[in-house]
N, C-alpha and C. Protein backbone atom coordinates (compact mmCIF):
# COMPACT_ATOMS: atom_id res chain seq x y z
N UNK A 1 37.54 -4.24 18.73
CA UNK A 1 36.26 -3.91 19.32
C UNK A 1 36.04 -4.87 20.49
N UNK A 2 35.34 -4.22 21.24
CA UNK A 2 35.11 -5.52 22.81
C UNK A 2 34.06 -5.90 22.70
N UNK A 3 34.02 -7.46 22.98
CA UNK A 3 32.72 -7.93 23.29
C UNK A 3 31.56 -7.17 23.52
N UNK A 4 31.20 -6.34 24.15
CA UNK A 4 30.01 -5.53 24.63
C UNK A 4 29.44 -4.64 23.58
N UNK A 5 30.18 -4.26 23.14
CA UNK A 5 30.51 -3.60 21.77
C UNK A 5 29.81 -4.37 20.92
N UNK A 6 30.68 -5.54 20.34
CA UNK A 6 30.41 -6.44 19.23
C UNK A 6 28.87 -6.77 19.87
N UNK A 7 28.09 -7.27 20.99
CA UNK A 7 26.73 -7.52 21.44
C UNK A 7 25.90 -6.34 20.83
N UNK A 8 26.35 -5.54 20.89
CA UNK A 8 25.29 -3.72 20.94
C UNK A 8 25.16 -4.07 19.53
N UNK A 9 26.15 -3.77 18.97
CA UNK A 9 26.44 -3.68 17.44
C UNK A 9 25.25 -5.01 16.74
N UNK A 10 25.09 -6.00 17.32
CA UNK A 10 24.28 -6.98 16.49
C UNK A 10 22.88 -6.97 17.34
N UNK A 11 22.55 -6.79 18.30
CA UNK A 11 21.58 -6.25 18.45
C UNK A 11 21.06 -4.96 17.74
N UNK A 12 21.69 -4.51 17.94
CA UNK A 12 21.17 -3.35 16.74
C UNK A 12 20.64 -3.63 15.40
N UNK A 13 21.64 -4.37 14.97
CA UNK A 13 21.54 -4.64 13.74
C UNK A 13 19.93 -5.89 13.33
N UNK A 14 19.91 -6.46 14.47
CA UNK A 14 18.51 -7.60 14.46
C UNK A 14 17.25 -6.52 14.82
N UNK A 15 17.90 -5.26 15.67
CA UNK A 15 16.40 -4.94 15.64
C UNK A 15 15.73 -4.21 14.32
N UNK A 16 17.08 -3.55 13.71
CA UNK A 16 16.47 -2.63 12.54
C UNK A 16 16.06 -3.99 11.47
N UNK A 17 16.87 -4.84 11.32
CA UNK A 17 16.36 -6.02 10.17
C UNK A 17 15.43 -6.54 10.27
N UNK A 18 14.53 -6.45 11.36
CA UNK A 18 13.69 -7.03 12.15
C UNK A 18 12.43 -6.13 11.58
N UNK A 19 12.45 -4.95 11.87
CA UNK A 19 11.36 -4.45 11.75
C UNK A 19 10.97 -4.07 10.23
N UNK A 20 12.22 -3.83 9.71
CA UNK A 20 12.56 -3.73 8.58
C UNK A 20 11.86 -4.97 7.78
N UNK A 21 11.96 -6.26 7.99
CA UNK A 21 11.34 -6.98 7.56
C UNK A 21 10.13 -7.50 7.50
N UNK A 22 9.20 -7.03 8.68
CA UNK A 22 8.15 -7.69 9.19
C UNK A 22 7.44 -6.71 8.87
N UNK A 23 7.32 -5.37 8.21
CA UNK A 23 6.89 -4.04 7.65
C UNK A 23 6.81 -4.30 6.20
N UNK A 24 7.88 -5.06 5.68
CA UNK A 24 8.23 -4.71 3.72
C UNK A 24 8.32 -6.48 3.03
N UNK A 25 7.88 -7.99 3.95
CA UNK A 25 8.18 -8.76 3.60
C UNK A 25 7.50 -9.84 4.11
N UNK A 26 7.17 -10.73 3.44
CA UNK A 26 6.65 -11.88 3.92
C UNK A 26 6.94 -13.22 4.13
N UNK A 27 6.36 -14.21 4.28
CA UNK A 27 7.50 -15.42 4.38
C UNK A 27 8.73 -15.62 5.22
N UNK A 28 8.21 -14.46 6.47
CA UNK A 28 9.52 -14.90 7.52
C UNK A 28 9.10 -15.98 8.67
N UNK A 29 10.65 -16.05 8.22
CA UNK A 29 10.38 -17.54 9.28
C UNK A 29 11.67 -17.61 10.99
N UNK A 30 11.69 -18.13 11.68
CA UNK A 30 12.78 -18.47 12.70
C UNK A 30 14.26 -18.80 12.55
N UNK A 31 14.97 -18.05 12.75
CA UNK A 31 16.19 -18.64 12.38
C UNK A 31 17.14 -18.52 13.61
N UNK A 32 17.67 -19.43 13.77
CA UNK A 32 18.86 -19.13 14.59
C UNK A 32 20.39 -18.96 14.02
N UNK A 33 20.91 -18.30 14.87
CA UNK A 33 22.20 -17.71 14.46
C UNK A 33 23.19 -17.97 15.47
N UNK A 34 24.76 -18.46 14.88
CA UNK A 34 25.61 -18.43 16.35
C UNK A 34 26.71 -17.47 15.64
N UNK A 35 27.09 -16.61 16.65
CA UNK A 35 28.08 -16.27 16.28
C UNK A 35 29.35 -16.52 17.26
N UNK A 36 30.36 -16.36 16.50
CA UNK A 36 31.86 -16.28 16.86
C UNK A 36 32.50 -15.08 17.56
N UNK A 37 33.11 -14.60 18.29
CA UNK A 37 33.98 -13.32 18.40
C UNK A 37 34.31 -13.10 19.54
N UNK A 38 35.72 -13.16 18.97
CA UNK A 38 37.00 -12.93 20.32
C UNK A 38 36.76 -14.69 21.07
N UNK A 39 36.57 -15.80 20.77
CA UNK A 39 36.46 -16.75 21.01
C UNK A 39 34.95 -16.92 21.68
N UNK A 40 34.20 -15.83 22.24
CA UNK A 40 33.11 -16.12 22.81
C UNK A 40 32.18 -16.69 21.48
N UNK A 41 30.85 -17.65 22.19
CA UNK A 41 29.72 -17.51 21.44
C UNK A 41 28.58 -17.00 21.94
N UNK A 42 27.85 -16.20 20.42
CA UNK A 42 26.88 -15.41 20.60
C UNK A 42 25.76 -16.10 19.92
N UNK A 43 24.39 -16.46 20.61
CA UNK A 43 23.16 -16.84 20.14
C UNK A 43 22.33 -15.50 19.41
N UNK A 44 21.83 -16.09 18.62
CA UNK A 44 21.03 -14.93 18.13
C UNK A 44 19.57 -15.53 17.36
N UNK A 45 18.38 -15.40 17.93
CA UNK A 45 17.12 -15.55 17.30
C UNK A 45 16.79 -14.47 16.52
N UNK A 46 16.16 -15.60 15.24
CA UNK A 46 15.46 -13.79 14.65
C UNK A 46 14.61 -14.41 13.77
N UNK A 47 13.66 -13.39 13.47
CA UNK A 47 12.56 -13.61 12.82
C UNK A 47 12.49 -13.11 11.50
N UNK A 48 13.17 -13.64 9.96
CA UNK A 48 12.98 -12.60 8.99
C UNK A 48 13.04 -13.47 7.66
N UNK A 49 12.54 -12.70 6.44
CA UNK A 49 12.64 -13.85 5.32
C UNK A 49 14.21 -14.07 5.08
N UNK A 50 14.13 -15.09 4.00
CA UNK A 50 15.77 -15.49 3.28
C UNK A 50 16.34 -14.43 3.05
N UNK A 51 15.73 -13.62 2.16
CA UNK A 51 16.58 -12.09 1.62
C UNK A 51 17.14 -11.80 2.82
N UNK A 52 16.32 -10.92 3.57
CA UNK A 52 17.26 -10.41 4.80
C UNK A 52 17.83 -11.47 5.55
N UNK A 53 17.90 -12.17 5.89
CA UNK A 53 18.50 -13.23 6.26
C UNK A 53 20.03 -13.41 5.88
N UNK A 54 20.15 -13.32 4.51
CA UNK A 54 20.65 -13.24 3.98
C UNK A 54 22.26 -11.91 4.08
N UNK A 55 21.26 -11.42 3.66
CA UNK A 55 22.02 -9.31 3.95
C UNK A 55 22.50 -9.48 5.51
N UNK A 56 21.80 -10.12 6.50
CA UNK A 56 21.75 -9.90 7.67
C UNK A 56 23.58 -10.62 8.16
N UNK A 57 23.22 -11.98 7.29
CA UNK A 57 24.43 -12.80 7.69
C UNK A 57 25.96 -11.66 7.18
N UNK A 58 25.48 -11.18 6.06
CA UNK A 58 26.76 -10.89 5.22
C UNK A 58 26.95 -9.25 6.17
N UNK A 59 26.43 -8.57 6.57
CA UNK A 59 26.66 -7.61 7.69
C UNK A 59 27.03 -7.78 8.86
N UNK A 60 26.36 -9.42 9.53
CA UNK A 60 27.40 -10.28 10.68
C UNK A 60 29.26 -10.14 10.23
N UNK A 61 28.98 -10.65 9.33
CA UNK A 61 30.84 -10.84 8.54
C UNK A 61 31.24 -9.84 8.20
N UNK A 62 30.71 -8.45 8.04
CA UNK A 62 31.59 -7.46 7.93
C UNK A 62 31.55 -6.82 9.49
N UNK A 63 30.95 -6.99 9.99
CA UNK A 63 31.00 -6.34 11.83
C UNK A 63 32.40 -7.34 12.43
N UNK A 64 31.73 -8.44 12.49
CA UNK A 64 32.92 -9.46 12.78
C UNK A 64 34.56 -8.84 12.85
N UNK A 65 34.61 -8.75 11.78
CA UNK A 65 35.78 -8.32 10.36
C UNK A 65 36.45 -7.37 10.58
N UNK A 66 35.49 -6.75 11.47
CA UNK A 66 35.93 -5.24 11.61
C UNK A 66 37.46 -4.88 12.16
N UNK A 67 38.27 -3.92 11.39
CA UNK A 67 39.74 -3.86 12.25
C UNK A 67 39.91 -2.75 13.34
N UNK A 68 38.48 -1.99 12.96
CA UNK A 68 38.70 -0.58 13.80
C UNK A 68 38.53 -1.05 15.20
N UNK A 69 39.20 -0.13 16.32
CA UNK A 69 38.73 -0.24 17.53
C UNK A 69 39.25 1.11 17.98
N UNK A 70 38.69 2.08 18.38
CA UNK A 70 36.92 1.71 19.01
C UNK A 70 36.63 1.84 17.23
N UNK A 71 35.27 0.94 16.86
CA UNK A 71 34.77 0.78 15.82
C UNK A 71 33.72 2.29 15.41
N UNK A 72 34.08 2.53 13.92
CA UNK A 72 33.51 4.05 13.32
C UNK A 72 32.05 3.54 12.75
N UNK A 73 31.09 4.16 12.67
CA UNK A 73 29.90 4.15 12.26
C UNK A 73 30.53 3.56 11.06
N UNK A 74 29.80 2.52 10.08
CA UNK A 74 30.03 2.06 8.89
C UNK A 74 30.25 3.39 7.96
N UNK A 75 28.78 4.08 7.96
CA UNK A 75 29.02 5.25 7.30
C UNK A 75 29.90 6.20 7.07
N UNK A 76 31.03 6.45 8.06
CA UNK A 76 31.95 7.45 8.56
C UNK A 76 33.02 6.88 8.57
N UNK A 77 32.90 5.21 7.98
CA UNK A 77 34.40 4.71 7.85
C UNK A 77 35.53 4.74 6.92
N UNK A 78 36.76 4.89 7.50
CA UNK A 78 37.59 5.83 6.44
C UNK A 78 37.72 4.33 5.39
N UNK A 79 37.91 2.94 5.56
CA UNK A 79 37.99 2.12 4.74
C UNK A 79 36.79 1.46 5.02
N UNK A 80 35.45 1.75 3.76
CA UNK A 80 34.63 0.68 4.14
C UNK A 80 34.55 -0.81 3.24
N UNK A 81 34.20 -1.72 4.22
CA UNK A 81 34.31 -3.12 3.79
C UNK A 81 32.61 -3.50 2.71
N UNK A 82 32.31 -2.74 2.59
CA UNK A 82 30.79 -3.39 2.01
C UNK A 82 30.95 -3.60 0.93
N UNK A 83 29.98 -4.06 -0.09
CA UNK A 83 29.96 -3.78 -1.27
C UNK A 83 29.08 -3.03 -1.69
N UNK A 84 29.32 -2.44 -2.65
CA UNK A 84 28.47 -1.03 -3.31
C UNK A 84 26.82 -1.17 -2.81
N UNK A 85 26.82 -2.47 -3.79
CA UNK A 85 25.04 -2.77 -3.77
C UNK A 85 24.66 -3.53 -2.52
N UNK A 86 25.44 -4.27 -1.65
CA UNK A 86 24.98 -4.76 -0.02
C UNK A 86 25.08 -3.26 0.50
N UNK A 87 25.09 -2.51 0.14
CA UNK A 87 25.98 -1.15 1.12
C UNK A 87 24.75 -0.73 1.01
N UNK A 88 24.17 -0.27 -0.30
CA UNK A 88 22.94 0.30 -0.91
C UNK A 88 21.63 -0.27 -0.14
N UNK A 89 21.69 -1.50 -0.12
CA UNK A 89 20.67 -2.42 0.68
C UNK A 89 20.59 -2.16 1.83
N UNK A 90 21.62 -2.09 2.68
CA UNK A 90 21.94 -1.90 4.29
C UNK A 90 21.50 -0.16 4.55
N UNK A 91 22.20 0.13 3.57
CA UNK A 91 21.72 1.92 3.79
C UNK A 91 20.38 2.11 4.06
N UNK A 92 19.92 1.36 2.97
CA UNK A 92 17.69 1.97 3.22
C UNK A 92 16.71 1.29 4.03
N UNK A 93 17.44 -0.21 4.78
CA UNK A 93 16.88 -0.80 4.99
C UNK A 93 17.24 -0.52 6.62
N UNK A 94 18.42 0.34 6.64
CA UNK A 94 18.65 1.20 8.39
C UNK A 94 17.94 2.84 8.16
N UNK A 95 17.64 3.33 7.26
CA UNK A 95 17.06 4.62 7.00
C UNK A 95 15.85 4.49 7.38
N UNK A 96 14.85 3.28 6.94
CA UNK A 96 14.08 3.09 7.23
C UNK A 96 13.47 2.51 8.65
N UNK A 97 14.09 1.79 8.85
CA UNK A 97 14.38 1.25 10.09
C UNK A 97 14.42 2.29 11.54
N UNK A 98 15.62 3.23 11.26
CA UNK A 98 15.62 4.11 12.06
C UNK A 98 14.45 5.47 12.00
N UNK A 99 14.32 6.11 11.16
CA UNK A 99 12.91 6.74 11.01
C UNK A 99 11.88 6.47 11.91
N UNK A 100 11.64 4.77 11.67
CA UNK A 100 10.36 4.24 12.25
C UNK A 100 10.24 4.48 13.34
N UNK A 101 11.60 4.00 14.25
CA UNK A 101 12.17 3.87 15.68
C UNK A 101 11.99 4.93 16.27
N UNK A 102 12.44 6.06 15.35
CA UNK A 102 12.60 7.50 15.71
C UNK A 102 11.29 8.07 16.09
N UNK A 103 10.16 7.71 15.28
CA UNK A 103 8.58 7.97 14.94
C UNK A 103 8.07 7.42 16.00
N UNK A 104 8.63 5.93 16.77
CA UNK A 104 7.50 5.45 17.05
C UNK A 104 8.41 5.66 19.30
N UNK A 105 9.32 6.73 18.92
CA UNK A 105 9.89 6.67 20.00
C UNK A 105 9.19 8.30 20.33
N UNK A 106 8.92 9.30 19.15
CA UNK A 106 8.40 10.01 19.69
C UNK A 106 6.68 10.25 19.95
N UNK A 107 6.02 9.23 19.44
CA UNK A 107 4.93 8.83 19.68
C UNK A 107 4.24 8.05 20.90
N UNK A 108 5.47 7.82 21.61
CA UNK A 108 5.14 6.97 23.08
C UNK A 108 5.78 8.57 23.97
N UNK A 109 6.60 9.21 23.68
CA UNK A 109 7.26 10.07 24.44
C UNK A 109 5.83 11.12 24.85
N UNK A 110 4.90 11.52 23.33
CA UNK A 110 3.78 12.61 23.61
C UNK A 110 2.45 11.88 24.24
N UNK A 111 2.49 10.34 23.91
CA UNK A 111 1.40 9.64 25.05
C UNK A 111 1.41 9.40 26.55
N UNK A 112 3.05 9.81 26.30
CA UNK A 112 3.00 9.84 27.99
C UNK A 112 3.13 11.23 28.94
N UNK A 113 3.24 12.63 28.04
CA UNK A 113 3.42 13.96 28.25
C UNK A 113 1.49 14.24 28.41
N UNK A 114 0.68 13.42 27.85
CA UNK A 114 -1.21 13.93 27.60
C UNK A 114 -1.51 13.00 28.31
């Protein structure tokens, strides 16, 4: 996977954990994050409790990890790396996540059509 790639991919992933968290959780706090890949480093701020924090890191390490290139939707991957119950976690906590996004993307789309 290329750098630009690996950037999209964890942005993504901070914004759904993000909202995801600040909707269903309390007690979040600042964290910083560095990551590794392909020798570059990547900064990453984020705002979320331990739990996700948590889930968040262990989804860093399976993106990381990743052998595919070009990389397959997790979902659609012919070998996936998760574990059952992180998988389960990641599943509802991007279902939800994306919904919202989806909701709150077509809710700015009809405020700006009136």
């Amino acid at each position: 996977m290329q750098s630009d790639k690996f950037k999209s991919e964890v942005q993504t992933l901070k914004k759904f954990f993000e909202l995801h968290c600040k909707d269903k959780h309390q007690n979040i706090k600042d964290h910083s994050k560095q990551l590794n890949y392909n020798d570059e480093k990547i900064d990453v701020e984020l705002k979320l409790c331990d739990e996700c924090m948590t889930l968040l890191n262990y989804s860093f390490d399976r993106l990381s990890e990743c052998p595919h290139d070009p990389k397959p939707r997790c979902r659609t991957c012919p070998t996936p790396c998760y574990e059952k119950e992180e998988w389960k976690k990641v599943a509802k906590l991007m279902k939800y996540s994306g919904i919202k996004l989806g909701l709150s993307k077509l809710k700015k789309f009809f405020k700006f059509k009136s």
